[in-house]
N, C-alpha and C. Protein backbone atom coordinates (compact mmCIF):
# COMPACT_ATOMS: atom_id res chain seq x y z
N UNK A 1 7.76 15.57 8.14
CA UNK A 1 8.35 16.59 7.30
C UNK A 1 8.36 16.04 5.88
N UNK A 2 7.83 16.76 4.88
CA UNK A 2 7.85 16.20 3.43
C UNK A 2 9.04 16.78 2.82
N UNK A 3 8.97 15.61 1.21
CA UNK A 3 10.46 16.05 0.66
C UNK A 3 9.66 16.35 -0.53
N UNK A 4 10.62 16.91 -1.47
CA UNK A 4 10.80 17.66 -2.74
C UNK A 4 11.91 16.69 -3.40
N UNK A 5 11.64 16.46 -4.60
CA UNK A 5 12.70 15.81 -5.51
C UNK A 5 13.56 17.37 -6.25
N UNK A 6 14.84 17.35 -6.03
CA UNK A 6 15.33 18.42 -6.41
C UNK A 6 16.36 18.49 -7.45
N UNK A 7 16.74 17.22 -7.68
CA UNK A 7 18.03 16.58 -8.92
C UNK A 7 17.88 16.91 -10.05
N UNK A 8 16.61 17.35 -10.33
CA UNK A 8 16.26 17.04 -11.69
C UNK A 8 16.11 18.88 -12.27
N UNK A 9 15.55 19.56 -11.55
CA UNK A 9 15.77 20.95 -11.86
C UNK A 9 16.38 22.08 -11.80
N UNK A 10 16.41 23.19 -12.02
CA UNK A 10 17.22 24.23 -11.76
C UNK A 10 17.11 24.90 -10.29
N UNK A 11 15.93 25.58 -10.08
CA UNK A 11 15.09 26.16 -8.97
C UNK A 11 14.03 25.17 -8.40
N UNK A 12 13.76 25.18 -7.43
CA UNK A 12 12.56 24.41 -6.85
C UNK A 12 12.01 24.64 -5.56
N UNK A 13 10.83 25.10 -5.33
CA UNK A 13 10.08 25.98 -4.63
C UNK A 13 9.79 24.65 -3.57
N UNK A 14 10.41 25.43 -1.90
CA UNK A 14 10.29 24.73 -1.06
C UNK A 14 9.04 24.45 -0.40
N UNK A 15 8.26 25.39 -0.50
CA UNK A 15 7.03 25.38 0.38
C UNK A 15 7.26 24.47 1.67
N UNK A 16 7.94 25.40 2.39
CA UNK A 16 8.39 24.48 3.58
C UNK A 16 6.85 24.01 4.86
N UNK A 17 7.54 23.40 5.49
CA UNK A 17 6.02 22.98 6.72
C UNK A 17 6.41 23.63 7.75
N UNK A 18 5.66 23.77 8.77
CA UNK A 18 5.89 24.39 9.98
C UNK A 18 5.76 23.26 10.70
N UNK A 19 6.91 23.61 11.54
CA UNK A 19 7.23 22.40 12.91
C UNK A 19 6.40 22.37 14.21
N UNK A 20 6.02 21.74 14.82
CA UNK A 20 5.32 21.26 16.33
C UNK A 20 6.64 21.19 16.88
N UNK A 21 6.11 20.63 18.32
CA UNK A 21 6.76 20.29 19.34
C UNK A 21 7.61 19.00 19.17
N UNK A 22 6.81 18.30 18.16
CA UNK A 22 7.42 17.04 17.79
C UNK A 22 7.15 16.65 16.20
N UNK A 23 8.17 16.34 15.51
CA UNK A 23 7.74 15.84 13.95
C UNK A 23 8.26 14.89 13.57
N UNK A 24 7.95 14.11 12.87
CA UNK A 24 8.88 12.79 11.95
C UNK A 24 9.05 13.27 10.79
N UNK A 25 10.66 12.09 10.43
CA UNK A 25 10.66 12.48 8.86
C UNK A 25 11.31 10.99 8.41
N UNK A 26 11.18 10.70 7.07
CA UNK A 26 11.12 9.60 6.94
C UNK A 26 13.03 9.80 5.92
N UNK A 27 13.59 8.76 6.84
CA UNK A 27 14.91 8.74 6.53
C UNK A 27 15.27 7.95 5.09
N UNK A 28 16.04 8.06 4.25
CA UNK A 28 16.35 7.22 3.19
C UNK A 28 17.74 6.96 2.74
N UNK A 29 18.81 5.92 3.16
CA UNK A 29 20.12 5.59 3.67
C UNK A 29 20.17 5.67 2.01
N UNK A 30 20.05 5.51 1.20
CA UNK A 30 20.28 5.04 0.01
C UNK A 30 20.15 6.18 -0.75
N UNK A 31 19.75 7.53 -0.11
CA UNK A 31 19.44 8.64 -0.92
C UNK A 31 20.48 9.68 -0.38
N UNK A 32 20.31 10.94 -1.41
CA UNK A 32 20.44 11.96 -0.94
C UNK A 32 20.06 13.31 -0.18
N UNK A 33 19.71 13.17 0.92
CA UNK A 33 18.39 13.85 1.66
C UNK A 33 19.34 14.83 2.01
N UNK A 34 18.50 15.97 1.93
CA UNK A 34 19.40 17.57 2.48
C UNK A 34 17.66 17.70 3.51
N UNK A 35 18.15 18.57 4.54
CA UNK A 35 16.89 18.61 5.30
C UNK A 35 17.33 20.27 5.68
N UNK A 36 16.27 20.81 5.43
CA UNK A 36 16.59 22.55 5.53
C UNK A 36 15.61 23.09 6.63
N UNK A 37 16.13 23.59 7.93
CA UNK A 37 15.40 24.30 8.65
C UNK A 37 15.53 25.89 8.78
N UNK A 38 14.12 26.38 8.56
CA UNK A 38 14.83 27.97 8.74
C UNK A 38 13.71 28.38 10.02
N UNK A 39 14.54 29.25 10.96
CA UNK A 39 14.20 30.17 12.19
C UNK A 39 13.38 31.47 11.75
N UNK A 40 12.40 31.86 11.53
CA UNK A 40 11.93 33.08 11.78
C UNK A 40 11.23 34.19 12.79
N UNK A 41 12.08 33.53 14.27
CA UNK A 41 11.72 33.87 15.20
C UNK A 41 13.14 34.93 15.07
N UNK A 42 12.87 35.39 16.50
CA UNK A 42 14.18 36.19 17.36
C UNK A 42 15.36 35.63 18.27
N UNK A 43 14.98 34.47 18.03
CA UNK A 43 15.96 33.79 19.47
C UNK A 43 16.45 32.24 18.37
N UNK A 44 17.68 32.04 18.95
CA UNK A 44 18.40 30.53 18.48
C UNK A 44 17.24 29.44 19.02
N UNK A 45 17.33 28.22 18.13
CA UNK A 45 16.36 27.46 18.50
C UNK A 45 17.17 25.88 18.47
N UNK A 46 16.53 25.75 19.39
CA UNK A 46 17.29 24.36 19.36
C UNK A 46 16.62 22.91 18.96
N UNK A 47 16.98 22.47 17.85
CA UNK A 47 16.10 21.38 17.27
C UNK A 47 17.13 19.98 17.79
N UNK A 48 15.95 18.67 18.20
CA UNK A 48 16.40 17.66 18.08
C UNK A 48 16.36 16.59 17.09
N UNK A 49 17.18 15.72 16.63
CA UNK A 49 16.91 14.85 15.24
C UNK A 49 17.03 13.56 16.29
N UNK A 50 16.14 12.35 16.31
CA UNK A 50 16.28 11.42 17.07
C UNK A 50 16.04 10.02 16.14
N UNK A 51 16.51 9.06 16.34
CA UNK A 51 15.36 7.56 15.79
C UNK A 51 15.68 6.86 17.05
N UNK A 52 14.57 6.40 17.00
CA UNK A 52 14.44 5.97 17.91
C UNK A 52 15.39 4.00 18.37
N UNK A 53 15.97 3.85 17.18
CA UNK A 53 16.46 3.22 17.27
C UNK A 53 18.34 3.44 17.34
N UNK A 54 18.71 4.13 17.60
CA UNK A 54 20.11 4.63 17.87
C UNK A 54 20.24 4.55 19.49
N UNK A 55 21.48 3.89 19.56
CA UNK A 55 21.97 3.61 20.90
C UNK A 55 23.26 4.18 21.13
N UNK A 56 24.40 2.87 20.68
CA UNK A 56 25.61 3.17 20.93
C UNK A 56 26.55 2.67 19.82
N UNK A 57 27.63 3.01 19.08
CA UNK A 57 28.14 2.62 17.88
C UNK A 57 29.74 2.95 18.56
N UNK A 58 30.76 1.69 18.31
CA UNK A 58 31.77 1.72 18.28
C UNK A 58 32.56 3.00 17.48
N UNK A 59 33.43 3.19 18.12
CA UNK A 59 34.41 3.99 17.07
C UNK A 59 35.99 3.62 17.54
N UNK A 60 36.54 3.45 16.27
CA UNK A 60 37.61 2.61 16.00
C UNK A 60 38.76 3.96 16.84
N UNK A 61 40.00 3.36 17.44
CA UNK A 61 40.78 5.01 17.75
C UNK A 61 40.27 5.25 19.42
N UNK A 62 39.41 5.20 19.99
CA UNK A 62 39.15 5.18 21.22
C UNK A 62 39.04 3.91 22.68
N UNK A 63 38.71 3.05 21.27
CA UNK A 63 38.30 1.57 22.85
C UNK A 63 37.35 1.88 22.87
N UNK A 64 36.26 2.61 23.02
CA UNK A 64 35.29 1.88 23.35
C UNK A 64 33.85 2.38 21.94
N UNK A 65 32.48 3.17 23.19
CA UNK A 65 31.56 3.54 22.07
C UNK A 65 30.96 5.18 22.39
N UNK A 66 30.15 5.66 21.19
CA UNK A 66 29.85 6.83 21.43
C UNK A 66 28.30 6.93 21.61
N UNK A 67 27.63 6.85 22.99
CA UNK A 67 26.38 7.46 22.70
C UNK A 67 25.07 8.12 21.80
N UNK A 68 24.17 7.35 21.01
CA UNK A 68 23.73 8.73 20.18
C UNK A 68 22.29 8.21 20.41
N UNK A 69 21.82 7.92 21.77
CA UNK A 69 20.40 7.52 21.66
C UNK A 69 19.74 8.93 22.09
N UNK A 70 20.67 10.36 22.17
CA UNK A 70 19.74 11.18 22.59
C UNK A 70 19.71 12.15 21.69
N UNK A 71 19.99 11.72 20.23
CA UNK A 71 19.73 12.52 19.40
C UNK A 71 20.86 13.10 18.71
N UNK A 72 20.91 14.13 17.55
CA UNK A 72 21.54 15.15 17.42
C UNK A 72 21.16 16.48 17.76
N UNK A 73 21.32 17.29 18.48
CA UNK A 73 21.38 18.79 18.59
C UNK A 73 21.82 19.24 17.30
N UNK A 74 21.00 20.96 17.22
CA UNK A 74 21.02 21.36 16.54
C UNK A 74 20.76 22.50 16.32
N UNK A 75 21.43 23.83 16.57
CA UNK A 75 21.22 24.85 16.76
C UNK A 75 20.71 25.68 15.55
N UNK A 76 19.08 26.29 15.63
CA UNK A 76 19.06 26.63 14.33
C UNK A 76 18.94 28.57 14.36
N UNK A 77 20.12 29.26 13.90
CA UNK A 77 19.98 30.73 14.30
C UNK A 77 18.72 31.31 14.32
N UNK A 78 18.70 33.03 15.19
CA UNK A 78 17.54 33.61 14.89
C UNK A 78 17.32 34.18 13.61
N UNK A 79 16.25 34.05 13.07
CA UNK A 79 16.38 34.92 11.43
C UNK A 79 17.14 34.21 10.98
N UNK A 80 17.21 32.91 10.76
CA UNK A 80 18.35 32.06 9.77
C UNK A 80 17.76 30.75 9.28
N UNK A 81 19.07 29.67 9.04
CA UNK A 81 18.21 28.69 8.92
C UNK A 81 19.82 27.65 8.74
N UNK A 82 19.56 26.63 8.69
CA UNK A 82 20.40 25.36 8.83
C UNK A 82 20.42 24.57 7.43
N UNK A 83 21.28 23.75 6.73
CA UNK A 83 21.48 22.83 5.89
C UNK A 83 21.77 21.59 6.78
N UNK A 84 21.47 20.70 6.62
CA UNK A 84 21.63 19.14 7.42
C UNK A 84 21.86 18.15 6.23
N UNK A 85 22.62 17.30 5.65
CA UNK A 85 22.84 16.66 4.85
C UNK A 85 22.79 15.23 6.16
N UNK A 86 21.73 14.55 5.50
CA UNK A 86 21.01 13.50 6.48
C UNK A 86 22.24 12.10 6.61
N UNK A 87 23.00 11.82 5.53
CA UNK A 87 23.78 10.99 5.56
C UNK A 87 25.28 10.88 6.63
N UNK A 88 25.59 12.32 6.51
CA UNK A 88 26.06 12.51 7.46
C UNK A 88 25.65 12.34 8.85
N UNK A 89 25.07 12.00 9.57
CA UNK A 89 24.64 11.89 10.83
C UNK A 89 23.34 10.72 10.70
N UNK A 90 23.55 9.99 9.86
CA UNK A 90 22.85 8.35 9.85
C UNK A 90 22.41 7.83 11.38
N UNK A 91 23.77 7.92 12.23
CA UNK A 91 23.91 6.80 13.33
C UNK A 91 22.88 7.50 13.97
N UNK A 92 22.30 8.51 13.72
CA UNK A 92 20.78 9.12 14.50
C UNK A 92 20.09 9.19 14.01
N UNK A 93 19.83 8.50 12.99
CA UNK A 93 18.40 8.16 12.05
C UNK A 93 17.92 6.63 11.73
N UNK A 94 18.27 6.01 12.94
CA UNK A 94 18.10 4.52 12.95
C UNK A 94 16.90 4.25 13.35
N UNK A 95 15.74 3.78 12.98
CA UNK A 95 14.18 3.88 13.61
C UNK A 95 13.39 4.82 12.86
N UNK A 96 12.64 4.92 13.71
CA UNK A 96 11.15 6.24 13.47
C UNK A 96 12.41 7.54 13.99
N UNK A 97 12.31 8.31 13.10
CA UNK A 97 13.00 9.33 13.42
C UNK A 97 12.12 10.76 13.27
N UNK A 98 12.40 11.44 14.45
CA UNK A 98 11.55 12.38 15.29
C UNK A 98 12.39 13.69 15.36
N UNK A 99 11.85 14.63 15.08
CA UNK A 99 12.57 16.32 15.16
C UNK A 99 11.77 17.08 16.07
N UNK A 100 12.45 17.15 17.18
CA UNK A 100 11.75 17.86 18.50
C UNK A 100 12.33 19.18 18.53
N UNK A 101 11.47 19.84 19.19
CA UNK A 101 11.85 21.59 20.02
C UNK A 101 11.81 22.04 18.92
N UNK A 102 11.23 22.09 18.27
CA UNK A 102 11.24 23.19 16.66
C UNK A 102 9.56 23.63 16.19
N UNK A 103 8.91 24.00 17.55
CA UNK A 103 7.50 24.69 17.48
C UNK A 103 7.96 26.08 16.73
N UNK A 104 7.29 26.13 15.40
CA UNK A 104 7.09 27.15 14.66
C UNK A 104 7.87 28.14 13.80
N UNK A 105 9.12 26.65 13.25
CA UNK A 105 10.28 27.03 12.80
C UNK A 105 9.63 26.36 11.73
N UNK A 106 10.08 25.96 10.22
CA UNK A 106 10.22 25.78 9.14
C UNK A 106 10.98 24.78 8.47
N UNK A 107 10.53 23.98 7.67
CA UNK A 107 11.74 22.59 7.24
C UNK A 107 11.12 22.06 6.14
N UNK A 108 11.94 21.42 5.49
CA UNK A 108 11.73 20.74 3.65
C UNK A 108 13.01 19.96 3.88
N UNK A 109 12.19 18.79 3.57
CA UNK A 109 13.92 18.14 2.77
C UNK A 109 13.83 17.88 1.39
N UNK A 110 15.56 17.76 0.94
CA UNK A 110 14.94 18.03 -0.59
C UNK A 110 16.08 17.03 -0.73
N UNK A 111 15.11 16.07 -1.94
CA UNK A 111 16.06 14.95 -2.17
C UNK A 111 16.75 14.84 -3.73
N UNK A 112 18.08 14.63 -3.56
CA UNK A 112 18.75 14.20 -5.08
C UNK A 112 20.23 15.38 -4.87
């Protein structure tokens, strides 16, 4: 999935890509990545965000850890579309990170 630098202007034309069965996108911890999927089908679609390096991460408040080697889910409406702010949900972008189940849906990330 390609990005767009978006900090710097007013408007900026997404020319989004169309999704496969499977896509990568290249994560950047140090940035501000917004990742935009839009549905132009009829039916909810369900996208996965994976890296392949996410396992299991403590969380303080419980004892123990939380699972995240199987991704984030991600429901993207029919006729709609999703905002994902990539920083938020890091602990699933550890590795080669992969966006599954999103044959012929739409996505841009736009950075800044």
């Amino acid at each position: 999935i390609t990005s767009v630098l978006g900090s710097t202007q007013a408007a900026i034309t997404l020319s989004m890509v169309t999704l496969t069965a499977s896509d990568t996108l290249t994560y950047k911890p140090l940035g501000n990545q917004k990742l935009f999927i839009y549905n132009p089908t009829a039916s909810p679609v369900v996208v996965t965000i994976d890296g392949n390096g996410g396992t299991t991460l403590p969380v303080t408040g419980i004892g123990g850890t939380i699972d995240v080697s199987a991704g984030k889910a991600i429901t993207v409406p029919a006729n709609d579309g999703v905002y994902v702010v990539l920083k938020v949900i890091d602990a699933y972008l550890k590795g080669t990170v992969a966006v599954t189940g999103g044959t012929g849906l739409k996505a841009k990330i736009v950075e800044g």
